[in-house]
Protein backbone atom coordinates (compact mmCIF):
# COMPACT_ATOMS: atom_id res chain seq x y z
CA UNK A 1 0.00 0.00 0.00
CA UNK A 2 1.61 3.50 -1.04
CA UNK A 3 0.99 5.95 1.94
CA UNK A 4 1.81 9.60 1.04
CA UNK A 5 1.58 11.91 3.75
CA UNK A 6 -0.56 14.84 2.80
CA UNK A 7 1.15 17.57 4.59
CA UNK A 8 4.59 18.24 5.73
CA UNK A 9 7.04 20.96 6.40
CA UNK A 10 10.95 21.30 5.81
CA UNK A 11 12.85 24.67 6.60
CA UNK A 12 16.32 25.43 6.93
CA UNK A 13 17.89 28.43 9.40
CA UNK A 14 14.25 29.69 10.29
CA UNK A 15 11.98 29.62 13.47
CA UNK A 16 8.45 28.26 12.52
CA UNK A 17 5.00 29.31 14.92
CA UNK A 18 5.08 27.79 18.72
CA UNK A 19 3.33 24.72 17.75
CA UNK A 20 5.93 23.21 15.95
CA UNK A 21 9.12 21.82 16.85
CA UNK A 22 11.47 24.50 17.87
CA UNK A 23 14.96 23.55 15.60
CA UNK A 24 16.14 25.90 13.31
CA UNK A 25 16.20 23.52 10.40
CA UNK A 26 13.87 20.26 9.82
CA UNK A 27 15.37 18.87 6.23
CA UNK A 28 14.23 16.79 3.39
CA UNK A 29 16.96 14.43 5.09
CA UNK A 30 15.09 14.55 8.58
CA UNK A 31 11.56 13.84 6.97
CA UNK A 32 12.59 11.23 4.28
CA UNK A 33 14.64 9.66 7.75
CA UNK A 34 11.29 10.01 9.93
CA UNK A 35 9.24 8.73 6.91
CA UNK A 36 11.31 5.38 6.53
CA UNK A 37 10.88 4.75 10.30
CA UNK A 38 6.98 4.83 9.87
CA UNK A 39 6.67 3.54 6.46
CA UNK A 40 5.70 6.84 4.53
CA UNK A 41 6.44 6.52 0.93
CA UNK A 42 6.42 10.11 -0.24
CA UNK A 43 5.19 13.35 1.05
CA UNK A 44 3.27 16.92 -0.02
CA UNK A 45 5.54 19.22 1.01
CA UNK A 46 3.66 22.69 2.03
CA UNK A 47 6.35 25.40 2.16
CA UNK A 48 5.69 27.24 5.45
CA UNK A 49 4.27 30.83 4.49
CA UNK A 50 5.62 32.27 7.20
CA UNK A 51 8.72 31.90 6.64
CA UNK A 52 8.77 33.25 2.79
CA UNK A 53 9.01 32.60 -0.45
CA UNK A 54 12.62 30.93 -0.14
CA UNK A 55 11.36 28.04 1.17
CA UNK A 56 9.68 27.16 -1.83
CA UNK A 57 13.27 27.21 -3.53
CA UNK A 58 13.94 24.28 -0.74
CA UNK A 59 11.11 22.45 -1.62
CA UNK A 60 12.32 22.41 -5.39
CA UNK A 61 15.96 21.32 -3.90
CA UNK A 62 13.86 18.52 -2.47
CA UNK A 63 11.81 17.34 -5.31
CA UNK A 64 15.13 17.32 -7.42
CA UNK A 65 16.78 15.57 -4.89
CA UNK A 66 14.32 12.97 -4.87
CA UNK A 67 11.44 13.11 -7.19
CA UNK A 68 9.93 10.02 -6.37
CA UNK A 69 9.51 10.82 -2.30
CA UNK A 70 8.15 14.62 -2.71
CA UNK A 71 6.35 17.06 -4.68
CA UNK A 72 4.82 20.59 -3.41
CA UNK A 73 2.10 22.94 -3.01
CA UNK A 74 3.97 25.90 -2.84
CA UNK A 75 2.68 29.53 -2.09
CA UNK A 76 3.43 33.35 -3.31
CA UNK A 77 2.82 36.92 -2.78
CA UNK A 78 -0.56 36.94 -4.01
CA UNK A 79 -0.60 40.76 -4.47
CA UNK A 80 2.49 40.92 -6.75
CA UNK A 81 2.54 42.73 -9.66
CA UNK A 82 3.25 40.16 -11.98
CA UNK A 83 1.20 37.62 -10.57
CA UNK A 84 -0.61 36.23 -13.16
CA UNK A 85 2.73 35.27 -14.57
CA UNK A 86 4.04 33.44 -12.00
CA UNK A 87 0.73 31.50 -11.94
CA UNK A 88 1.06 30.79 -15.46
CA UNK A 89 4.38 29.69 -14.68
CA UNK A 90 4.41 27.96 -11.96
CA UNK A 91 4.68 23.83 -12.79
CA UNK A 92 8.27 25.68 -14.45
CA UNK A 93 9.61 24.43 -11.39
CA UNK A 94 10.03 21.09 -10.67
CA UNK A 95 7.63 19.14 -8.02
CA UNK A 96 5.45 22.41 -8.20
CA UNK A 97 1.62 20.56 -8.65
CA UNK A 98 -0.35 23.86 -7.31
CA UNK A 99 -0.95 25.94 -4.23
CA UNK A 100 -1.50 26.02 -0.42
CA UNK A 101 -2.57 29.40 1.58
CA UNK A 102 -3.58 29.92 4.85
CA UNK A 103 -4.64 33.46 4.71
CA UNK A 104 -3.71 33.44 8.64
CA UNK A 105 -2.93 37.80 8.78
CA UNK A 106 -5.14 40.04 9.58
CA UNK A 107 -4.74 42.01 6.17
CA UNK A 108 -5.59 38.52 4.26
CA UNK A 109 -9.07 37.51 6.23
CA UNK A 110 -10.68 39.83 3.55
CA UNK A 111 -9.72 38.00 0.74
CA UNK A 112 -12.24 35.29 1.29
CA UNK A 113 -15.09 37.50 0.17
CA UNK A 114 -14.10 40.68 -0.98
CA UNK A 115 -13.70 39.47 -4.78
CA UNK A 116 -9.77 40.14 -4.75
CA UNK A 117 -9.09 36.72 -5.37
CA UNK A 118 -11.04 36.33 -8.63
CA UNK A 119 -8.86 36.38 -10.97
CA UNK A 120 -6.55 33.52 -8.65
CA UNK A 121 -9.48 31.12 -8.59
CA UNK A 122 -10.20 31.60 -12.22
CA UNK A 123 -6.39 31.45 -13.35
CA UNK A 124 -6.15 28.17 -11.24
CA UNK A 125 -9.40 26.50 -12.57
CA UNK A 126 -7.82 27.24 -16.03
CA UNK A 127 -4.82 25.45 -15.03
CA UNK A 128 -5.84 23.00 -13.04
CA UNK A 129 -3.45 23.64 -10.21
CA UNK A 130 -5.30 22.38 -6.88
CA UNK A 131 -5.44 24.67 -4.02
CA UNK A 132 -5.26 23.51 -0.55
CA UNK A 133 -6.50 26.31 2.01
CA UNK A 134 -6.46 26.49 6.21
CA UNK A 135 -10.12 27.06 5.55
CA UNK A 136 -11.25 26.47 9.20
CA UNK A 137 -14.21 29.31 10.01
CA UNK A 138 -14.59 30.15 6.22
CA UNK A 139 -16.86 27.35 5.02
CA UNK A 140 -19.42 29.76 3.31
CA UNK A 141 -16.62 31.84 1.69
CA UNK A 142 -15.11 28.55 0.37
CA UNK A 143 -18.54 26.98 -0.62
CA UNK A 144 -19.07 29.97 -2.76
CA UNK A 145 -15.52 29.84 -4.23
CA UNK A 146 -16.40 26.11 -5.01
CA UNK A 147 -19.55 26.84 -6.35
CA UNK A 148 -18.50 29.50 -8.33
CA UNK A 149 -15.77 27.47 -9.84
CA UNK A 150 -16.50 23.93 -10.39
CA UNK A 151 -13.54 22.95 -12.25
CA UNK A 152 -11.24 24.06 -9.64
CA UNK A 153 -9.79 21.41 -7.35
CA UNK A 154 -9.87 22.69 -3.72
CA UNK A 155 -8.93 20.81 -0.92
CA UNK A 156 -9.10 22.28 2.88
CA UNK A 157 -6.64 21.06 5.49
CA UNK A 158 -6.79 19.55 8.63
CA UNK A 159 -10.63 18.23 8.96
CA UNK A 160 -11.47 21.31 8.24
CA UNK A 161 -10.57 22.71 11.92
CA UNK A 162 -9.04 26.05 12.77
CA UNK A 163 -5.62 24.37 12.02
CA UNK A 164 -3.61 23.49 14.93
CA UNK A 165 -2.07 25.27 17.68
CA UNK A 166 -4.66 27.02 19.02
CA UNK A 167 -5.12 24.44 22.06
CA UNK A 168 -8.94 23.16 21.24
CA UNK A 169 -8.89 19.77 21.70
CA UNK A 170 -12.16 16.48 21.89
CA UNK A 171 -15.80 17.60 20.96
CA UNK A 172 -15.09 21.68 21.68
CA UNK A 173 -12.81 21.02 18.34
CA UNK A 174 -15.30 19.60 16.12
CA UNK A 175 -17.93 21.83 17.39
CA UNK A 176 -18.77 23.02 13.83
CA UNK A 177 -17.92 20.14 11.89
CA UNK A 178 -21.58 19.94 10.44
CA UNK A 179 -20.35 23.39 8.33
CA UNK A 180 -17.37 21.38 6.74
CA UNK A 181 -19.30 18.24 5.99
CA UNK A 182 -21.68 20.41 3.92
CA UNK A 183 -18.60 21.27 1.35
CA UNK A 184 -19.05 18.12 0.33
CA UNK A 185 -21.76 17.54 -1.84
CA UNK A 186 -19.64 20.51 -3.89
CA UNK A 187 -17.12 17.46 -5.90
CA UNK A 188 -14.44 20.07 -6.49
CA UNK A 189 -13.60 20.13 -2.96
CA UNK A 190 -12.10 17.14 -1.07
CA UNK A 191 -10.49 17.33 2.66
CA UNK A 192 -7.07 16.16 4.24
CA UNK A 193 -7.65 14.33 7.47
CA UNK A 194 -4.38 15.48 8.51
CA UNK A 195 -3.19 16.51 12.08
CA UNK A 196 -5.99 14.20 13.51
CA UNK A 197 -3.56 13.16 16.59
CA UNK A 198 -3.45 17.01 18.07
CA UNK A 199 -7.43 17.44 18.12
CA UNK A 200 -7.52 14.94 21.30
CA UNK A 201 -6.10 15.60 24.60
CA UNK A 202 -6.58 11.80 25.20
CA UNK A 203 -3.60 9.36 24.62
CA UNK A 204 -2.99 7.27 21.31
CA UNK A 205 -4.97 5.83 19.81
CA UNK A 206 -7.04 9.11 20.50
CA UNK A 207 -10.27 6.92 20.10
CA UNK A 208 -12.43 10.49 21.04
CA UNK A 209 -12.31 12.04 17.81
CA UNK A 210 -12.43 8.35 15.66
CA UNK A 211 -16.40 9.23 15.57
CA UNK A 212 -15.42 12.64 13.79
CA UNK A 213 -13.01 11.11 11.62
CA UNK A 214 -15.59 8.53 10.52
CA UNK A 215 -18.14 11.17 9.87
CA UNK A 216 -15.78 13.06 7.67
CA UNK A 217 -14.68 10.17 5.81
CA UNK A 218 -18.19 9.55 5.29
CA UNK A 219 -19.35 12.63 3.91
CA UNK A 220 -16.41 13.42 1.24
CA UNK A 221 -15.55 9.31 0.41
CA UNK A 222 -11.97 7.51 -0.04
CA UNK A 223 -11.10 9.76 -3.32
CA UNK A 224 -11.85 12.58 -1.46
CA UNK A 225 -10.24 12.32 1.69
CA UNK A 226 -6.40 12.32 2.76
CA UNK A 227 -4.47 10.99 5.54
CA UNK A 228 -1.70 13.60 6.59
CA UNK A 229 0.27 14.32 9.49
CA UNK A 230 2.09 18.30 9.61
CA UNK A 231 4.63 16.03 11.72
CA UNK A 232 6.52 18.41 13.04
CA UNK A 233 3.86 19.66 15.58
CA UNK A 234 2.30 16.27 16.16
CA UNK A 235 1.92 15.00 20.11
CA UNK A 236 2.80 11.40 19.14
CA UNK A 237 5.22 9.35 17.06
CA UNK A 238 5.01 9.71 12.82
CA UNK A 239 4.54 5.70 12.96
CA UNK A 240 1.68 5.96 15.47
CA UNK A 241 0.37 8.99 12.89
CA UNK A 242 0.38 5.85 10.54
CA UNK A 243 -1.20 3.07 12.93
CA UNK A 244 -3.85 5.47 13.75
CA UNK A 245 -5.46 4.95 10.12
CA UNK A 246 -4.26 1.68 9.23
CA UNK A 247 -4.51 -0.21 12.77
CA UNK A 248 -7.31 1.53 14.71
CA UNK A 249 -10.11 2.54 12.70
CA UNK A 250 -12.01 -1.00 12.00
CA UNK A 251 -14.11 0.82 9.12
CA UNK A 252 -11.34 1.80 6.92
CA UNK A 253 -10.36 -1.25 5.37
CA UNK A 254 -9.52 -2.40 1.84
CA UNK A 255 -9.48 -0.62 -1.04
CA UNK A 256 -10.95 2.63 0.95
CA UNK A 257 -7.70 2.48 3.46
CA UNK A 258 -5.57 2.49 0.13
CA UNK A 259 -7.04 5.70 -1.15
CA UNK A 260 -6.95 7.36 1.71
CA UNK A 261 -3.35 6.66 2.51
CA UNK A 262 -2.23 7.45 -0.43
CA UNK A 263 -3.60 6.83 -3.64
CA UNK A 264 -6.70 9.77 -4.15
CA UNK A 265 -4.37 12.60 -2.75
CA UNK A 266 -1.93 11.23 -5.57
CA UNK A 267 -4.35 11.53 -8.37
CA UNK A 268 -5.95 14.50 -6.67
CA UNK A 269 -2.98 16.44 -6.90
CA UNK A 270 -2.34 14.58 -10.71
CA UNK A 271 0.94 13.72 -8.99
CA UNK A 272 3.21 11.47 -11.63
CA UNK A 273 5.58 10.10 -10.02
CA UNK A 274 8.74 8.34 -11.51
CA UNK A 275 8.86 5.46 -9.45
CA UNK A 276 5.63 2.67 -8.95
């Protein structure tokens, strides 16, 4: 069974946001090491935005490196004046497959509605880059970006929570699931069921939240749903990330635990990798 981790971060001399580790560099060496220990094949590699656009130029280091472990969702200053170009331009670079924002600053929580964007979502829907997007508290935004757009691939990250780090843990976190379960009847939009481990305050297997996780996988379906981790701010080990899918939830079984670890993100993302 191919298992591709849906979300991961490298960075080199920076400091990333509280929740994560706290090194100054977490390498394509460190995650391909981490991933053999677990049994992760390959890995979406989501430049952190906060740290600029260089990492995406580490990303591409990565994908050169090692084509057949990673490609990227990489991100860019969305108000640039060329920007259009580099859109247009953007699978130039090698293991580039599409986008991933968070729209996390105060300046960007406009952009959801304000019509700014328009000419992104078309551009990208002409493409057919796939956008992933922290989308947590912006359902109705992205439902009408979805609607509006049915040929664009969007996928939203982590179960469609607030992202992690904010310390909301068991049912408080799921509280509005209902709102991201809705996004799926829209079949441009699919969800990554990543970060699952830090939405429990209970130990592994962190059977409080398997309800939620069953619900979700219910509503969007195996093609439409990807395991992922964001390891580096994960309370448990990347192989228990792994076991939590593959071991503990007695419903995902078969061909359904084989697209969901792996094979719908690949084809969602229209991944080709080099190696079977």
């Amino acid at each position: 069974m191919l298992i591709v981790d849906s979300q991961i971060h490298i960075w080199q001399n920076g400091k990333m946001s509280a929740h994560h580790r706290q090194i100054p560099t977490y390498s394509k060496d460190d995650a391909r090491a981490e991933m053999k220990s677990a049994g992760v094949d390959c890995a979406v590699i989501h430049p952190p935005s906060s740290l600029g656009e260089a990492v995406n130029t580490l990303a591409v280091e990565a994908v050169r490196a090692h084509p057949d472990t990673f490609c990227i969702l990489g991100h860019f200053d969305l108000q640039s004046p060329d920007r259009e170009q580099i859109v247009a331009r953007w699978r130039e670079r090698p293991g580039m497959l599409g986008f991933r924002f968070t729209f996390n600053q105060p300046q960007q929580k406009a952009w959801w509605t304000d019509g700014s964007l328009d000419w992104f979502w078309k551009a990208c829907e002409k493409g057919g880059y796939p956008v992933g997007l922290l989308a947590g508290g912006q359902v109705a935004a992205l439902a009408k970006i979805a609607e509006r757009h049915p040929a664009l691939k969007l996928h939203i990250d982590h179960l469609g929570r607030s992202g992690g780090g904010t310390g909301v843990t068991d049912d408080a976190a799921f509280a509005d699931l209902k709102d991201a379960l809705a996004l799926a009847r829209f079949p441009n939009v699919a969800i990554k069921m990543s970060g699952a481990p830090s939405y429990s305050s209970q130990p592994y297997p962190y059977k409080n939240i398997h309800g939620y996780l069953k619900q979700i996988f219910e509503a969007f379906g195996p093609d439409r749903a990807f395991w992922g981790t964001d390891i580096t701010r994960m309370p448990c080990s990347y192989r228990q990330c792994v076991t939590m899918f593959t071991e503990e939830l007695p419903w995902l079984k078969g061909r359904d635990l084989e697209r969901v670890m792996g094979g719908a993100v690949v084809d969602w993302l229209g991944w080709k990798r080099p190696a079977a």
